[in-house]
Protein backbone atom coordinates (compact mmCIF):
# COMPACT_ATOMS: atom_id res chain seq x y z
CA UNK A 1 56.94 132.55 85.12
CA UNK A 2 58.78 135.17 87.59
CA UNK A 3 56.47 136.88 89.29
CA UNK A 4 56.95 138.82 92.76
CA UNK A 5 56.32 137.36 96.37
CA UNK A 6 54.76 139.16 98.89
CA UNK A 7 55.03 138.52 102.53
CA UNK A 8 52.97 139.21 105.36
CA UNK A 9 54.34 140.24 108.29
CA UNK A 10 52.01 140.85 111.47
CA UNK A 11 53.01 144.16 114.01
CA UNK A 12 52.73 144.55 117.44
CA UNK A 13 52.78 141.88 119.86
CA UNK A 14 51.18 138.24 120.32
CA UNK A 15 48.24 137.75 121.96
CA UNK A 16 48.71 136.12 125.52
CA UNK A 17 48.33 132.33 125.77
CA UNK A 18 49.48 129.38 124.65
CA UNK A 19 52.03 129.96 121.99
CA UNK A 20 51.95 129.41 118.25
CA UNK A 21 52.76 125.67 116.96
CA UNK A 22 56.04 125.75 114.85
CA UNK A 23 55.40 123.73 111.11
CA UNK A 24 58.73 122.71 109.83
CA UNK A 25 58.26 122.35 106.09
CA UNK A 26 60.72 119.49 104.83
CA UNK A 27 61.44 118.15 101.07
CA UNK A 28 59.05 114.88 101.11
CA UNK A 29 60.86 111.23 99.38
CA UNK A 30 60.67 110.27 96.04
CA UNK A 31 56.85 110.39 95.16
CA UNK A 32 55.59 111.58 98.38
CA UNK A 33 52.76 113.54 99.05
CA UNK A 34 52.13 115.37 102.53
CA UNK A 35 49.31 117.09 103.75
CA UNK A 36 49.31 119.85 106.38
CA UNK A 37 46.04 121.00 107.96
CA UNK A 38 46.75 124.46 110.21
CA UNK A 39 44.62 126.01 112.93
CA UNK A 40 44.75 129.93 113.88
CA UNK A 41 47.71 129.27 115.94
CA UNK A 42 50.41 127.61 113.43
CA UNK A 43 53.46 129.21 111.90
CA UNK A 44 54.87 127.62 108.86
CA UNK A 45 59.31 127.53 108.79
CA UNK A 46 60.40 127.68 105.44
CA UNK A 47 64.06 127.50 106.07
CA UNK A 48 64.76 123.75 105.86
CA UNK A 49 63.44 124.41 101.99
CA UNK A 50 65.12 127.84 101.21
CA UNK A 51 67.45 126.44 98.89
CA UNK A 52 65.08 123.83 97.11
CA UNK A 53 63.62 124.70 94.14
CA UNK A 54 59.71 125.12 94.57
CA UNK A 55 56.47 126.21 92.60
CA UNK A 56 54.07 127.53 94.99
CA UNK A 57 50.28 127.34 93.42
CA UNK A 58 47.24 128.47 95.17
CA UNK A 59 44.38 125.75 95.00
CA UNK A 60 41.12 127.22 96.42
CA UNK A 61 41.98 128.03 100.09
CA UNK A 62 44.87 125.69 100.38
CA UNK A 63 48.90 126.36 99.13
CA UNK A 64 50.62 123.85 97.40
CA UNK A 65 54.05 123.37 97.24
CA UNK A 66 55.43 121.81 94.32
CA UNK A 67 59.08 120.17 94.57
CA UNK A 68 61.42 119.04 91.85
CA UNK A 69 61.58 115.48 92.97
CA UNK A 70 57.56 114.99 91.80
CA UNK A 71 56.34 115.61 95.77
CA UNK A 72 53.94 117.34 97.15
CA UNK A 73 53.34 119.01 100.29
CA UNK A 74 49.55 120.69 100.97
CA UNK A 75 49.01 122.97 103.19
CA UNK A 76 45.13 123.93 104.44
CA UNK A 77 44.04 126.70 104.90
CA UNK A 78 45.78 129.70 103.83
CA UNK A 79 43.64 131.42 101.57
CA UNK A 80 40.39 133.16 102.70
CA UNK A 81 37.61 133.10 100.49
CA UNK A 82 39.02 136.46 98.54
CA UNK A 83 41.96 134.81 97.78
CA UNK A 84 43.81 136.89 101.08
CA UNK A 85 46.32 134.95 102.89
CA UNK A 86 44.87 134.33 106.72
């Protein structure tokens, strides 16, 4: 299944105050499954996994990231109820 990606990317600057947390996504063990819950002020870095191989399946309002190694990491919310990333 190869299907495009599509990435947001927000204009304009930040709004003032305390700055975004930084969610480095890693490969989990053997087995593993990881759970990530974000607030409105959490940025996800994919780069530690930009060479793995990965499915990415939507689940409701949460993403999860499927690894080759049978792991898991869950990541909630990213979906609004339409299905829009937030």
């Amino acid at each position: 299944m190869n299907a495009p990606v599509r990435m947001a990317q927000i204009s304009g600057s930040p709004p003032t105050g305390t700055p975004p947390k930084i969610v480095k996504l890693e490969k989990p063990q053997n087995g593993q499954a990881i759970a990530i819950a974000l607030d409105g002020q959490t940025k996800l870095d994919f780069t530690a996994i930009a060479s793995e191989r990965i499915t990415l399946v939507r689940v409701g309002d949460r993403l999860v990231i499927l690894f080759d190694n049978d792991t898991t990491v869950t990541i909630d919310p990213v979906f609004d109820s339409a299905g829009n990333a937030l």
